[in-house]
C-alpha atoms as a PDB file:
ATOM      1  CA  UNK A   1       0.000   0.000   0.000  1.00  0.00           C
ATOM      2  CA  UNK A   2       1.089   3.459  -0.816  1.00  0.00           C
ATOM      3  CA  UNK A   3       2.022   5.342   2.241  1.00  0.00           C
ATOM      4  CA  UNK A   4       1.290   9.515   2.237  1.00  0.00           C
ATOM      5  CA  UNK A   5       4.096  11.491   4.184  1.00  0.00           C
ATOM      6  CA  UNK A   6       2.436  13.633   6.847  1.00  0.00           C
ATOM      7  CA  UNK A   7       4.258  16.242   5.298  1.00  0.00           C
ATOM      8  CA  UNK A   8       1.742  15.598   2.342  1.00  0.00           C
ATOM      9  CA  UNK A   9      -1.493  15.073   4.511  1.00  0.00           C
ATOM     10  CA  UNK A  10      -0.512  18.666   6.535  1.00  0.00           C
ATOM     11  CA  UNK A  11       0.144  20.123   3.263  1.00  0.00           C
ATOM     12  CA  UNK A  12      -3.545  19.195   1.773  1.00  0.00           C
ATOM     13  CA  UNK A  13      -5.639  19.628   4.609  1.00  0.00           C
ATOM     14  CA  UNK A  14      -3.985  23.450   5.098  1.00  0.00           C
ATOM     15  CA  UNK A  15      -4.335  23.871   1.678  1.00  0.00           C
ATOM     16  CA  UNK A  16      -8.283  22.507   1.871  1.00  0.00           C
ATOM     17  CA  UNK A  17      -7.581  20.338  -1.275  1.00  0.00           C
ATOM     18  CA  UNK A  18      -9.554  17.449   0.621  1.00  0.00           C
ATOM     19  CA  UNK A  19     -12.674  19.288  -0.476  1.00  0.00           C
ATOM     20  CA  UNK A  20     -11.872  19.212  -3.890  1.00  0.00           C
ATOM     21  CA  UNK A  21     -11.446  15.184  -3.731  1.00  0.00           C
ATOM     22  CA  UNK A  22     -14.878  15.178  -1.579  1.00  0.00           C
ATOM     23  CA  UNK A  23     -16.544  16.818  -3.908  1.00  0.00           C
ATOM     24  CA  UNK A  24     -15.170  14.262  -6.637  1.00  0.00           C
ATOM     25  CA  UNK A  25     -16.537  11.310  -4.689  1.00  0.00           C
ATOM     26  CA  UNK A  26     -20.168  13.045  -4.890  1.00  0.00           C
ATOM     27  CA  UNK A  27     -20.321  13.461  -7.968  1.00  0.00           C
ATOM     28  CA  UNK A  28     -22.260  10.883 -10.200  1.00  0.00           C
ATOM     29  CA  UNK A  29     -21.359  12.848 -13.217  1.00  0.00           C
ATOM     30  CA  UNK A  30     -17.472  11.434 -12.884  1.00  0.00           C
ATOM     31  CA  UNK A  31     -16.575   8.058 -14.141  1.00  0.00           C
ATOM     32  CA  UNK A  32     -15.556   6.011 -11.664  1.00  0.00           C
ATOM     33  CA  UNK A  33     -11.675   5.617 -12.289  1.00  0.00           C
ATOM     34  CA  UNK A  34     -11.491   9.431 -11.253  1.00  0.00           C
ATOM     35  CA  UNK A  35     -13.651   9.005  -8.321  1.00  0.00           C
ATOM     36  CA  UNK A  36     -11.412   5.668  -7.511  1.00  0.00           C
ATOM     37  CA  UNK A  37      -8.438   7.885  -7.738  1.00  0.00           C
ATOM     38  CA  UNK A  38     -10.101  10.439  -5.262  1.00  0.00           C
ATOM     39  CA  UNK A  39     -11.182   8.331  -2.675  1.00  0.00           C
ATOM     40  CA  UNK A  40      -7.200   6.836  -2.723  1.00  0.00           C
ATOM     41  CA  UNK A  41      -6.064  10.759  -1.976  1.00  0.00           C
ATOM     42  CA  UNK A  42      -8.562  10.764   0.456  1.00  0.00           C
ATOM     43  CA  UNK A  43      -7.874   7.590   2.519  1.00  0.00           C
ATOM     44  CA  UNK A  44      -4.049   8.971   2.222  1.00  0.00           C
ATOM     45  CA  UNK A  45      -4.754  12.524   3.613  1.00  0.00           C
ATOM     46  CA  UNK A  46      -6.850  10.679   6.602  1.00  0.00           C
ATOM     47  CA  UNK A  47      -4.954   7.737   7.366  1.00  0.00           C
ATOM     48  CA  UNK A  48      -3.314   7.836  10.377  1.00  0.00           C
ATOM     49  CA  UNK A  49      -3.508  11.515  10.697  1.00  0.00           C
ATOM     50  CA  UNK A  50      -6.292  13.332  13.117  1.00  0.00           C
ATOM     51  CA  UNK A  51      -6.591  16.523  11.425  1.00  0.00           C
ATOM     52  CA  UNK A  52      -7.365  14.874   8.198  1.00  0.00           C
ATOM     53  CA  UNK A  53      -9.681  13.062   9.502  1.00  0.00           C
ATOM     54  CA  UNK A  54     -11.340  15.765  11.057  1.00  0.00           C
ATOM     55  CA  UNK A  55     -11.401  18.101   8.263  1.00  0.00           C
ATOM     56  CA  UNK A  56     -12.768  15.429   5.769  1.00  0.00           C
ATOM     57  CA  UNK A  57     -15.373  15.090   8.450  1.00  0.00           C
ATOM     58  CA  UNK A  58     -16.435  18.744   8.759  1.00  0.00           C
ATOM     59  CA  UNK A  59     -17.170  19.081   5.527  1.00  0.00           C
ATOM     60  CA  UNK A  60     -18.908  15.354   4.953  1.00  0.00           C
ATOM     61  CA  UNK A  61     -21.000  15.652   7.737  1.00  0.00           C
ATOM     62  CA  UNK A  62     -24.819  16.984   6.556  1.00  0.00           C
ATOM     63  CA  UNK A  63     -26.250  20.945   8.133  1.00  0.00           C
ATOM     64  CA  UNK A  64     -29.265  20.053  10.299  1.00  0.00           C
ATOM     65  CA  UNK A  65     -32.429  21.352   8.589  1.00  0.00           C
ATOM     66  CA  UNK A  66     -33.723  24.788   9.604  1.00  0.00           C
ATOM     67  CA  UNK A  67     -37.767  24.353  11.075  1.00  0.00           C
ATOM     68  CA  UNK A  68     -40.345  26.713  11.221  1.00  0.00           C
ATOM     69  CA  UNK A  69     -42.345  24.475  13.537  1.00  0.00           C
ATOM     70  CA  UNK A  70     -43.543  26.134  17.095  1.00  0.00           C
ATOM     71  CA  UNK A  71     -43.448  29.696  15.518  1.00  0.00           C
END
């Protein structure tokens, strides 16, 4: 298995690039070899490495809906 530096994963996450490779991986409209290709980045940038995983959660994780109930 390839192994990321942390060098790499420090440099991605302060750079936000995980987002872009997110964003890949939600997309229907890419073939799959691309989105393959972006979840391997992604396992890289959070393997091993809080902050990675953290970030890819923050952005992964769905807003709670806004209600108008009880108004």
């Amino acid at each position: 298995m390839f192994n990321f530096p942390q060098s790499c994963q420090v440099e991605l996450v302060n750079a936000k690039e995980h987002k872009y490779f997110l964003a890949i991986l939600q997309d229907s409209t890419v073939d799959r070899a691309h989105r393959t290709l972006a979840a391997f980045v992604l396992a890289g940038i959070v393997d091993n490495y809080p902050p990675g995983q953290e970030a890819a959660l923050q952005v992964s994780e769905p807003r709670p809906h806004r209600t108008t109930a009880g108004r």
